[in-house]
N, C-alpha and C. Protein backbone atom coordinates (compact mmCIF):
# COMPACT_ATOMS: atom_id res chain seq x y z
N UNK A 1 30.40 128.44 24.55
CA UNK A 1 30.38 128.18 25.98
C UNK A 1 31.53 127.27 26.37
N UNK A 2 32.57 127.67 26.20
CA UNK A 2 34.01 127.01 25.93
C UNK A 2 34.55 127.47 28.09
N UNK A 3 34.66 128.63 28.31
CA UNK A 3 35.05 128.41 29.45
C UNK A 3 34.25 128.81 30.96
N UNK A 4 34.73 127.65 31.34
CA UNK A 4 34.56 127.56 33.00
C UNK A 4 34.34 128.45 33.93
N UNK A 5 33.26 129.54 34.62
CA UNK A 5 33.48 130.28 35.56
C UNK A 5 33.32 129.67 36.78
N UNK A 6 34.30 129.78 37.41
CA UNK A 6 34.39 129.17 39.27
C UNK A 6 33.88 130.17 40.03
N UNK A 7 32.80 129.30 41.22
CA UNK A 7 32.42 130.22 42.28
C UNK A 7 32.85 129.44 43.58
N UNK A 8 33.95 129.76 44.37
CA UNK A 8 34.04 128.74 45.45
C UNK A 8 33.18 129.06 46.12
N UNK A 9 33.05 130.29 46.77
CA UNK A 9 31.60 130.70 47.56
C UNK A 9 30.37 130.22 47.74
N UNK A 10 30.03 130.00 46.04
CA UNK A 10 28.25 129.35 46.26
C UNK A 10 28.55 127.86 45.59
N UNK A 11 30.16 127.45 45.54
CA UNK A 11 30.58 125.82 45.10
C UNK A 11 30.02 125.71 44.07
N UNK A 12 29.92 126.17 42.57
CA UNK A 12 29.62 125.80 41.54
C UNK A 12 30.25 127.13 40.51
N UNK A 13 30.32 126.38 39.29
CA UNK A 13 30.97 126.77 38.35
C UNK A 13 30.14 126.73 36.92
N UNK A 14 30.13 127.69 36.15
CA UNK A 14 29.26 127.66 34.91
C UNK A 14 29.68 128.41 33.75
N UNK A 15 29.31 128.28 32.76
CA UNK A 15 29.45 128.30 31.30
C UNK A 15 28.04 129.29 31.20
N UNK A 16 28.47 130.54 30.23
CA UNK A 16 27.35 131.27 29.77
C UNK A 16 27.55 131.95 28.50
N UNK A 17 26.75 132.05 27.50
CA UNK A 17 27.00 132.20 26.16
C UNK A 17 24.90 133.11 26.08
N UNK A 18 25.80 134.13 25.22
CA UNK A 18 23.60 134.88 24.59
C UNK A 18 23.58 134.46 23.04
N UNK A 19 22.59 134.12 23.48
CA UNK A 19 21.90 133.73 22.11
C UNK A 19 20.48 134.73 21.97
N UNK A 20 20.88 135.91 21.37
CA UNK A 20 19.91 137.06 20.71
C UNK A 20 19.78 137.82 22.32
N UNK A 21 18.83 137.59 22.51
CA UNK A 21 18.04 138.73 24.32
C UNK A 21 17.88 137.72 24.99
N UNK A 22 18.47 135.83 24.72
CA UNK A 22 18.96 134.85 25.99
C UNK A 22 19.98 134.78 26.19
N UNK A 23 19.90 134.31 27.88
CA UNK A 23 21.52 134.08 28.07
C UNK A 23 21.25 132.70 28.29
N UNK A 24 22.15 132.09 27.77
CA UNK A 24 21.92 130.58 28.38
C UNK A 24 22.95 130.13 29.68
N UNK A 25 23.08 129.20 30.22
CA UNK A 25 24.31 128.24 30.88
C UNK A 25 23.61 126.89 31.30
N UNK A 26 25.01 126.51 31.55
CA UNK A 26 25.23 125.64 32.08
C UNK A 26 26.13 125.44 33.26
N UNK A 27 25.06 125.01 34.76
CA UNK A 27 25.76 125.49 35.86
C UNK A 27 25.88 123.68 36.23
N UNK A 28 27.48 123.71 37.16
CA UNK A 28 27.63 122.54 37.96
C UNK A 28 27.69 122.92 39.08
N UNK A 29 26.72 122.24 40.32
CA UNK A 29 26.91 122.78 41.99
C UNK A 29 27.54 121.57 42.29
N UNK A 30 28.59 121.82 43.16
CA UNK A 30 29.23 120.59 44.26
C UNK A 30 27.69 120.38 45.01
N UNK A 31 27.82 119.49 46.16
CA UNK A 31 27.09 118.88 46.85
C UNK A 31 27.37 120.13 48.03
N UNK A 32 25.67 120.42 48.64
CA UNK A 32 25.45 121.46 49.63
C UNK A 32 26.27 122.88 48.76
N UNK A 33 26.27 122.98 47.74
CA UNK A 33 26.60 124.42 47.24
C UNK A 33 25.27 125.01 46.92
N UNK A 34 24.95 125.54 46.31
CA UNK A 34 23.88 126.32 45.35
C UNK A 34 23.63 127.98 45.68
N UNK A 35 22.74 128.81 45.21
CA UNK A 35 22.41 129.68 45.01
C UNK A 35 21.71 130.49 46.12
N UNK A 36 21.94 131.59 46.74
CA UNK A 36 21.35 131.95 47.66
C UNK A 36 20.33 132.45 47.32
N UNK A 37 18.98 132.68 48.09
CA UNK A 37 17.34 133.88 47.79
C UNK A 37 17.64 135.02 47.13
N UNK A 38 17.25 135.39 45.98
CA UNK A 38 17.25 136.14 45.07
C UNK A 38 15.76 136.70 44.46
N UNK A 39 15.89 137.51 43.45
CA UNK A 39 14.65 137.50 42.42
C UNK A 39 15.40 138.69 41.29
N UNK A 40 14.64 138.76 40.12
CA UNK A 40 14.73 139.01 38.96
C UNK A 40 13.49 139.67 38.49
N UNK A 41 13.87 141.66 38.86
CA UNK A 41 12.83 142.15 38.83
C UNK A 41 11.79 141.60 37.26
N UNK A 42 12.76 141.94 36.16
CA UNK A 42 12.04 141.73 35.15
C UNK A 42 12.69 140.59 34.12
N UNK A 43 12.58 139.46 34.77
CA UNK A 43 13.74 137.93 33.38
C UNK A 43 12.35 137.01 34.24
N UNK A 44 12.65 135.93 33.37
CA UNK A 44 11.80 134.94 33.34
C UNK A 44 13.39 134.09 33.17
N UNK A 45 13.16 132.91 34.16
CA UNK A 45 14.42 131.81 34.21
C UNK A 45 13.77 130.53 33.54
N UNK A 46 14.58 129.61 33.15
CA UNK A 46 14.28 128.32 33.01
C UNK A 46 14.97 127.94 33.60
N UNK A 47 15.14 126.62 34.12
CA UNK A 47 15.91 125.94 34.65
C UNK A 47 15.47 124.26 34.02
N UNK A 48 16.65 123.32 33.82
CA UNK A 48 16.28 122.20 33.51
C UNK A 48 16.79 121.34 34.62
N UNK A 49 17.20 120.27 34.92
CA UNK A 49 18.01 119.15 35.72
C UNK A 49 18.28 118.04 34.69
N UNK A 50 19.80 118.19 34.40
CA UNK A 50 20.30 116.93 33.75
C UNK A 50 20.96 116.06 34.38
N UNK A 51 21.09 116.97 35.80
CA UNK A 51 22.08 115.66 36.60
C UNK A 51 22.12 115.47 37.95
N UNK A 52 21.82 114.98 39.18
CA UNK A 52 21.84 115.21 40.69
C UNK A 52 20.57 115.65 40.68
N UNK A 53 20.41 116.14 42.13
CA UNK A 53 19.37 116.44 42.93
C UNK A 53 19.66 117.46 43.63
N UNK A 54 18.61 118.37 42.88
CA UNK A 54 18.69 119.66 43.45
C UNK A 54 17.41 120.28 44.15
N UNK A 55 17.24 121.35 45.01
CA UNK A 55 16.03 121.51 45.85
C UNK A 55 15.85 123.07 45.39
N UNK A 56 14.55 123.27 44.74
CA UNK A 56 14.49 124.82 44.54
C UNK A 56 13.51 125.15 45.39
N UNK A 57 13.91 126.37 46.07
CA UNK A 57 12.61 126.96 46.68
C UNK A 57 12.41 128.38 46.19
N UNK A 58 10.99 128.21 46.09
CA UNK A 58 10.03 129.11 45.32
C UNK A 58 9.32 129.63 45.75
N UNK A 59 9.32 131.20 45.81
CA UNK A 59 8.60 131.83 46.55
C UNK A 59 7.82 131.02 47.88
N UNK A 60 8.30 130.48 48.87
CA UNK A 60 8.27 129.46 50.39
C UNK A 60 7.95 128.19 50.13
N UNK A 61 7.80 127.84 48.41
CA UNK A 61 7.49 126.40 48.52
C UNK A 61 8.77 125.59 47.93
N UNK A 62 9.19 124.64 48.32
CA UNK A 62 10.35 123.69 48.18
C UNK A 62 10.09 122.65 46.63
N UNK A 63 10.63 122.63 45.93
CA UNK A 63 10.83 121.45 45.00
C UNK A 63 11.73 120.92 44.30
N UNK A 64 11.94 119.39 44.53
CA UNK A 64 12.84 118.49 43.73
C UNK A 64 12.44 118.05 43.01
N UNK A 65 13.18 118.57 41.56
CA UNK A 65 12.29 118.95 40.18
C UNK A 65 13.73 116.80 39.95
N UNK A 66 12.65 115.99 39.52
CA UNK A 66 13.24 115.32 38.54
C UNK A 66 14.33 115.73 37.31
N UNK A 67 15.03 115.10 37.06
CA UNK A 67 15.95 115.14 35.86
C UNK A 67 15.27 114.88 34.83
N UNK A 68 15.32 116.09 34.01
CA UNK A 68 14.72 116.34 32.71
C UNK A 68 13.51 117.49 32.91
N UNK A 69 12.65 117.78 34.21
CA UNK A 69 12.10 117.84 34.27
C UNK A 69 12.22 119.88 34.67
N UNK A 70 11.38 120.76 33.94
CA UNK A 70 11.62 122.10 33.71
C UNK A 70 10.85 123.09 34.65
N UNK A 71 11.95 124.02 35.79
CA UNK A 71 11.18 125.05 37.00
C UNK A 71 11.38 126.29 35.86
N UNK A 72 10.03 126.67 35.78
CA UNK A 72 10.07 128.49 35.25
C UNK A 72 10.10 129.06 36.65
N UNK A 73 10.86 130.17 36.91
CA UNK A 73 10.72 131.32 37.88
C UNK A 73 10.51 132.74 36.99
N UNK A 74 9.65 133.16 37.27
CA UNK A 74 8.95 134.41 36.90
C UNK A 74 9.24 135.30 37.49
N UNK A 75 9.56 136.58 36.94
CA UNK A 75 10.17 137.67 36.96
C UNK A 75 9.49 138.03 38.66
N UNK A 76 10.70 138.55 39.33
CA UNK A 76 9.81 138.97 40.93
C UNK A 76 9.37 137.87 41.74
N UNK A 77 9.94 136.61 41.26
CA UNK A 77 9.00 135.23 42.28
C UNK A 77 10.88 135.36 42.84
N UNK A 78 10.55 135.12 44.27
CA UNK A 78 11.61 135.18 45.30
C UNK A 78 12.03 133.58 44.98
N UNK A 79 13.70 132.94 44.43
CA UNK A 79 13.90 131.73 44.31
C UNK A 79 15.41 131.55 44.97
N UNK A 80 15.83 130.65 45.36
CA UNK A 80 16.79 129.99 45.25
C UNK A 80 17.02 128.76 45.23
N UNK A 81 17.96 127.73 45.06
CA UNK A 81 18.11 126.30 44.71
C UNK A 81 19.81 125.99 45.68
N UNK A 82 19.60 124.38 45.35
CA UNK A 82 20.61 123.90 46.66
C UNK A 82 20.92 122.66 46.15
N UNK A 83 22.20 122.21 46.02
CA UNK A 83 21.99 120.66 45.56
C UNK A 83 21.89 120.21 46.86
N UNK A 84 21.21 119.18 47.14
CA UNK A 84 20.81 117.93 48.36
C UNK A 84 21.51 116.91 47.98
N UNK A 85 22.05 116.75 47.10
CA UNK A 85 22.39 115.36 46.79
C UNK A 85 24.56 114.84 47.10
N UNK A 86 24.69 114.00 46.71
CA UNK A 86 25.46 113.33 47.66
C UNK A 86 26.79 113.78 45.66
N UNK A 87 26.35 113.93 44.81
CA UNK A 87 26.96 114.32 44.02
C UNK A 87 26.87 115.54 42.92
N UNK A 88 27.47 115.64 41.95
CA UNK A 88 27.57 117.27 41.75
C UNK A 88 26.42 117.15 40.46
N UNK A 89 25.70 118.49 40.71
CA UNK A 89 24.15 118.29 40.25
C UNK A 89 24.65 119.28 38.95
N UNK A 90 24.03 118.76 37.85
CA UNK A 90 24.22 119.89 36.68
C UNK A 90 22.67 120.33 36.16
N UNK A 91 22.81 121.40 35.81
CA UNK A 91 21.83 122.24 35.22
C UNK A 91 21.85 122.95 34.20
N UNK A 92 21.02 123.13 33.52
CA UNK A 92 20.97 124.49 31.89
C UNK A 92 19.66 125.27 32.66
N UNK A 93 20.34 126.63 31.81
CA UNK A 93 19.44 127.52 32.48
C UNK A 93 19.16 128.66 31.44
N UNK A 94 17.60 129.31 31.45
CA UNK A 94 17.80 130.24 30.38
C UNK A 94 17.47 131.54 31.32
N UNK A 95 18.08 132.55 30.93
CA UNK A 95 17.41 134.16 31.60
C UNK A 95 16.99 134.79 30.30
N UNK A 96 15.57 134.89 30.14
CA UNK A 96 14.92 136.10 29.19
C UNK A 96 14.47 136.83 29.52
N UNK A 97 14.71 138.50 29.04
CA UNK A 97 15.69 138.70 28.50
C UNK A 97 16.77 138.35 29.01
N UNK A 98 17.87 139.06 28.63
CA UNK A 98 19.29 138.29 29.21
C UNK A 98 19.47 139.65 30.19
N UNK A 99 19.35 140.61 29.71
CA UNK A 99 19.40 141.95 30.27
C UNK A 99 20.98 141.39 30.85
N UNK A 100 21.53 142.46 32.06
CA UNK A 100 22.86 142.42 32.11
C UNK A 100 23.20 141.28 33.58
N UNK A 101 22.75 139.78 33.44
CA UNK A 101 22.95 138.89 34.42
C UNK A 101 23.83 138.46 33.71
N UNK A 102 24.72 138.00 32.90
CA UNK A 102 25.87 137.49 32.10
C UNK A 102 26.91 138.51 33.12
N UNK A 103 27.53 139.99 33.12
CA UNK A 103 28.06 140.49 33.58
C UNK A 103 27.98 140.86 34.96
N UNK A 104 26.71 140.43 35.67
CA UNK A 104 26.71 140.11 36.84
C UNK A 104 26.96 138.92 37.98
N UNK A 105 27.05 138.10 37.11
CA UNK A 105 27.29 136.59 37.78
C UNK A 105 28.75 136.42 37.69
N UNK A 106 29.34 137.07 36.05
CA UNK A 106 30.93 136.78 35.83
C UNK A 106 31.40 137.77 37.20
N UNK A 107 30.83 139.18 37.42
CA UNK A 107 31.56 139.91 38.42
C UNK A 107 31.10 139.28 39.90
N UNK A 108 30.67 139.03 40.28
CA UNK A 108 29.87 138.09 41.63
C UNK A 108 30.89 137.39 42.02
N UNK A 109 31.30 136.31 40.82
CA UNK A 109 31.82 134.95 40.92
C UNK A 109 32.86 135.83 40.93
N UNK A 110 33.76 136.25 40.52
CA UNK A 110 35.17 137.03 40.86
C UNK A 110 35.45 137.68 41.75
N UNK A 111 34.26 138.15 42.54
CA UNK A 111 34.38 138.91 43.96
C UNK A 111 34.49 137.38 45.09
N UNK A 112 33.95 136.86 44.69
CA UNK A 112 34.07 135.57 45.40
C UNK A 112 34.62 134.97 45.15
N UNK A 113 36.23 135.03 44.06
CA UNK A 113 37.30 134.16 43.67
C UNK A 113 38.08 135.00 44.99
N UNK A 114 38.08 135.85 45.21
CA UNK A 114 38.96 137.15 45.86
C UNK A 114 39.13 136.40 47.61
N UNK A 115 38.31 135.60 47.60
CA UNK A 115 39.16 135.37 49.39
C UNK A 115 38.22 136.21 50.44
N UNK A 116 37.83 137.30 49.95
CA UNK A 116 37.01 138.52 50.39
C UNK A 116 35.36 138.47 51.11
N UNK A 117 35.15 137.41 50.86
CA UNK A 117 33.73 136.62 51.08
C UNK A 117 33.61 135.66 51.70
N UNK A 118 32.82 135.22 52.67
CA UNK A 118 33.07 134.13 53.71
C UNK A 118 32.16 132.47 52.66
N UNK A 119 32.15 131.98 53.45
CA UNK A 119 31.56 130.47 52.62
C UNK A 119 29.70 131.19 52.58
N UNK A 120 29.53 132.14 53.93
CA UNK A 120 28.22 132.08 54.04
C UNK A 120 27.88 133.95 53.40
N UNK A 121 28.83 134.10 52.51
CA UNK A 121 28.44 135.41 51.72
C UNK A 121 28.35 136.92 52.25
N UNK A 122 29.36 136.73 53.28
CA UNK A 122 29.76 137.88 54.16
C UNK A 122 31.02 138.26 53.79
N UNK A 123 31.06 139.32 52.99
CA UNK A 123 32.68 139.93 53.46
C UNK A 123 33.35 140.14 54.48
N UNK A 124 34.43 139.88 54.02
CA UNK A 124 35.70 139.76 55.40
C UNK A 124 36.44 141.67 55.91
N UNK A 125 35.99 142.01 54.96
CA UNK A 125 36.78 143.46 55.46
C UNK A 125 35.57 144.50 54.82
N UNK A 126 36.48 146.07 55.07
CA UNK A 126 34.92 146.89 54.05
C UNK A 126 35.57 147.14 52.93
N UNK A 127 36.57 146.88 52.38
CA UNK A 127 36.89 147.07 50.52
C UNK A 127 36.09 145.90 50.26
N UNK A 128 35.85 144.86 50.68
CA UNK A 128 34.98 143.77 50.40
C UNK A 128 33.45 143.89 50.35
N UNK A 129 32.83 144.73 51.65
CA UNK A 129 31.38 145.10 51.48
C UNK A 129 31.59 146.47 50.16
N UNK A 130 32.54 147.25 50.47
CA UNK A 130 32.28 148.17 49.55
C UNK A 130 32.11 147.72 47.65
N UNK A 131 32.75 146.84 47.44
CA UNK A 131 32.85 146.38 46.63
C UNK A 131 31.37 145.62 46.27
N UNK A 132 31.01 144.60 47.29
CA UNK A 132 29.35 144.19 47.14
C UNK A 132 28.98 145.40 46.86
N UNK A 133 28.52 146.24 47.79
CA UNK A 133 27.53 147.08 47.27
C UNK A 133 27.63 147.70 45.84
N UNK A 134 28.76 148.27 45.71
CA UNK A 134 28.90 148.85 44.44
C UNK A 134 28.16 147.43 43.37
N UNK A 135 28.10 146.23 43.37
CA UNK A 135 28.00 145.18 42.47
C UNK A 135 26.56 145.32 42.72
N UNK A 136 25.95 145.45 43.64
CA UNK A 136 24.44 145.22 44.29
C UNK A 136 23.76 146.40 43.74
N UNK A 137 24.30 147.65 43.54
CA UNK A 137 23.78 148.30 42.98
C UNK A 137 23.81 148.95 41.58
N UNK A 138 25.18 148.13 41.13
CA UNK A 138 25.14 148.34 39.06
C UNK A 138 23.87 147.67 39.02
N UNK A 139 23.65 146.53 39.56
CA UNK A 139 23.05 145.20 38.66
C UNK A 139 21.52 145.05 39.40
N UNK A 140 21.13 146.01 40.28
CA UNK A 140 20.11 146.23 40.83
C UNK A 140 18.73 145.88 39.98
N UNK A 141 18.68 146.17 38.84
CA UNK A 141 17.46 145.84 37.66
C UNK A 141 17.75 145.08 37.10
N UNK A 142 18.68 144.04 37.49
CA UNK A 142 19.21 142.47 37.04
C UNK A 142 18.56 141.66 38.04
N UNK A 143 19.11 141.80 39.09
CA UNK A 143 19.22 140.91 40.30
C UNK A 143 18.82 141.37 41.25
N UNK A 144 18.30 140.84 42.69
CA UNK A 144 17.81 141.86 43.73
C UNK A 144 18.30 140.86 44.82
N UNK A 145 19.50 141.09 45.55
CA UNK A 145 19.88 139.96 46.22
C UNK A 145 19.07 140.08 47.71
N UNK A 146 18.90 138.67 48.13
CA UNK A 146 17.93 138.66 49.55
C UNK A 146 18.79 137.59 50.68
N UNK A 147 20.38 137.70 50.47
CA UNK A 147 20.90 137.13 51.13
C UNK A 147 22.19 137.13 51.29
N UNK A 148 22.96 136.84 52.45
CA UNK A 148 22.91 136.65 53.49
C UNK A 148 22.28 137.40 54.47
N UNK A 149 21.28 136.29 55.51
CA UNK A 149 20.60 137.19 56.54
C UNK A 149 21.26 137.37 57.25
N UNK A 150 21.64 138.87 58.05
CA UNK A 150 20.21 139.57 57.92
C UNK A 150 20.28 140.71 56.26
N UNK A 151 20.35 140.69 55.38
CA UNK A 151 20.29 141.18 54.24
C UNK A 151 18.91 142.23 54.26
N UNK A 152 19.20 143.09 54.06
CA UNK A 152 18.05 144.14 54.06
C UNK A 152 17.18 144.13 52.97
N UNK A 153 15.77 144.63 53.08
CA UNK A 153 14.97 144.12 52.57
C UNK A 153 15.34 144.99 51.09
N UNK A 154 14.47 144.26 50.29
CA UNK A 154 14.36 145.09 48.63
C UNK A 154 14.36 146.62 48.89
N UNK A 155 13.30 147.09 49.33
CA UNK A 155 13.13 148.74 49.48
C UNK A 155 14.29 149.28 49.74
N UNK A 156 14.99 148.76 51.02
CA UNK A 156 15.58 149.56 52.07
C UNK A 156 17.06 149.44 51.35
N UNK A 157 17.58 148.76 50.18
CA UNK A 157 18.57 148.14 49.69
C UNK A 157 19.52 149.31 48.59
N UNK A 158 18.60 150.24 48.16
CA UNK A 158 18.80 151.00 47.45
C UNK A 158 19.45 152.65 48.30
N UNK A 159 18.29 152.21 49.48
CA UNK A 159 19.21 153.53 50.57
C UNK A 159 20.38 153.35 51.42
N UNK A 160 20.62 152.15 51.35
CA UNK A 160 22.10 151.59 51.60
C UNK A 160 22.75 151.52 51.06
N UNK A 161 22.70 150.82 49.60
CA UNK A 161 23.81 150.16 49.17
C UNK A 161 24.28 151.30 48.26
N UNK A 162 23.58 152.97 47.77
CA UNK A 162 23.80 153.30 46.74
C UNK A 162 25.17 154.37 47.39
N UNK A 163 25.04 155.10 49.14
CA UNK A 163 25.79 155.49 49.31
C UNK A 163 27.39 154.64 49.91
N UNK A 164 27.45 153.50 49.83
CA UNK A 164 27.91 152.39 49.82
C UNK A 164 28.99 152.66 48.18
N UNK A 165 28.18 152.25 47.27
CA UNK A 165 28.34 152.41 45.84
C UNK A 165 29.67 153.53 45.78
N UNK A 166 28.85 154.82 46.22
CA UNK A 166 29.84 155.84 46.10
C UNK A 166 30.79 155.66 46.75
N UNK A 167 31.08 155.59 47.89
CA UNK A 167 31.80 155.77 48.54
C UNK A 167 33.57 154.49 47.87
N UNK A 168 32.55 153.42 47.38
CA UNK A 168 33.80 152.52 47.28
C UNK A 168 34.24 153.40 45.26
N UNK A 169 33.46 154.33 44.56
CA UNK A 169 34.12 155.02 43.35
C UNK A 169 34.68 155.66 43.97
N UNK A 170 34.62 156.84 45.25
CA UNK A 170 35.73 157.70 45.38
C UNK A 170 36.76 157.12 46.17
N UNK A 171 36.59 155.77 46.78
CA UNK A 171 38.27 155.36 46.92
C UNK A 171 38.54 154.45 45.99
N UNK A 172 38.30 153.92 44.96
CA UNK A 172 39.17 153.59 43.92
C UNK A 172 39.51 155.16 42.82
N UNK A 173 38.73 155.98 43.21
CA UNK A 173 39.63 157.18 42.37
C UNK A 173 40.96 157.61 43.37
N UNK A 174 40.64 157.95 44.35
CA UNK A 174 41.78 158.21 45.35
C UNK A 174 42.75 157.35 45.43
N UNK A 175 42.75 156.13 45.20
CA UNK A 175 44.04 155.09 45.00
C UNK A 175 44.31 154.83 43.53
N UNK A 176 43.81 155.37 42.48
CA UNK A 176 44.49 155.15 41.38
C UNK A 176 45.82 155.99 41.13
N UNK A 177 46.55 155.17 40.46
CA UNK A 177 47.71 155.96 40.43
C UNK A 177 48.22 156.71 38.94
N UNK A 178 47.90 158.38 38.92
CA UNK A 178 48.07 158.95 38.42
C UNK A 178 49.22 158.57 37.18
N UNK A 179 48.82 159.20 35.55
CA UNK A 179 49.95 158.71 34.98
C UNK A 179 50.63 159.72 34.61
């Protein structure tokens, strides 16, 4: 767990390494960065707090878990987290299985190195939504994103985003350049 992935978008940066069917990391949020509403049809998370103050909310209930002190989110419990605090909050985190959130967070965080994404998780053009969707729907049995509102619900996500999907493979086939 040697290098650094940057997310300016959600202001934090993390380290991820599998160990067997875990993935582990270690995430740092700036202050007011964190993670938008999500869930994880089938992983079980850990989360620890080694550093700052962070606010998770859990399926509608809010908690500031002490340092040291361990949030399980269970597969399908609607979560996201936020640092509150006035400095940069660190965390370890486990996803079991690991299933394919390692290659979804590295591609996330690189769509959001791209300029292409607003602070509040809106793309700026449609090679930019096209691109989300296509990501929203590899990693669909990874991740189930529930944000930015108005973000369409779970169900309805799959009849959007999949002709979405296509549409952004046949224009990266149409702009590749023949050899």
């Amino acid at each position: 767990m040697d290098n650094w992935i940057e997310d300016p978008v959600l202001m934090l940066r993390m380290r991820l390494a599998r160990r067997g069917e875990i993935l582990v990391g270690d995430v740092e949020i700036q202050p007011g960065g964190g993670i938008g509403k999500h869930f994880h049809p089938s992983q079980v998370e850990r989360w620890t707090v080694c550093d700052g103050r962070v606010q998770f909310r859990l399926a509608g209930r809010r908690l500031t878990p002490a340092i040291e002190e361990e949030v399980t989110v269970h597969a399908g419990v609607r979560h996201a987290l936020r640092n509150v605090g006035n400095s940069t909050a660190r965390l370890q985190f486990t996803a079991d299985p690991a299933l394919e959130l390692e290659p979804f967070l590295i591609e996330a965080a690189a769509l959001n190195r791209t300029g292409k994404v607003t602070g509040f998780g809106m793309p700026t053009n449609v090679d930019a939504l096209l691109a989300g969707a296509a990501l929203i729907e590899r990693y669909r049995e990874t991740c189930v994103l529930l944000f930015p509102p108005p973000f369409p619900p779970p169900a309805l996500q799959p009849f959007l985003f999949s002709p979405l999907a296509r549409l952004a493979r046949r224009r990266r086939r149409r702009v590749a350049v023949p050899r």
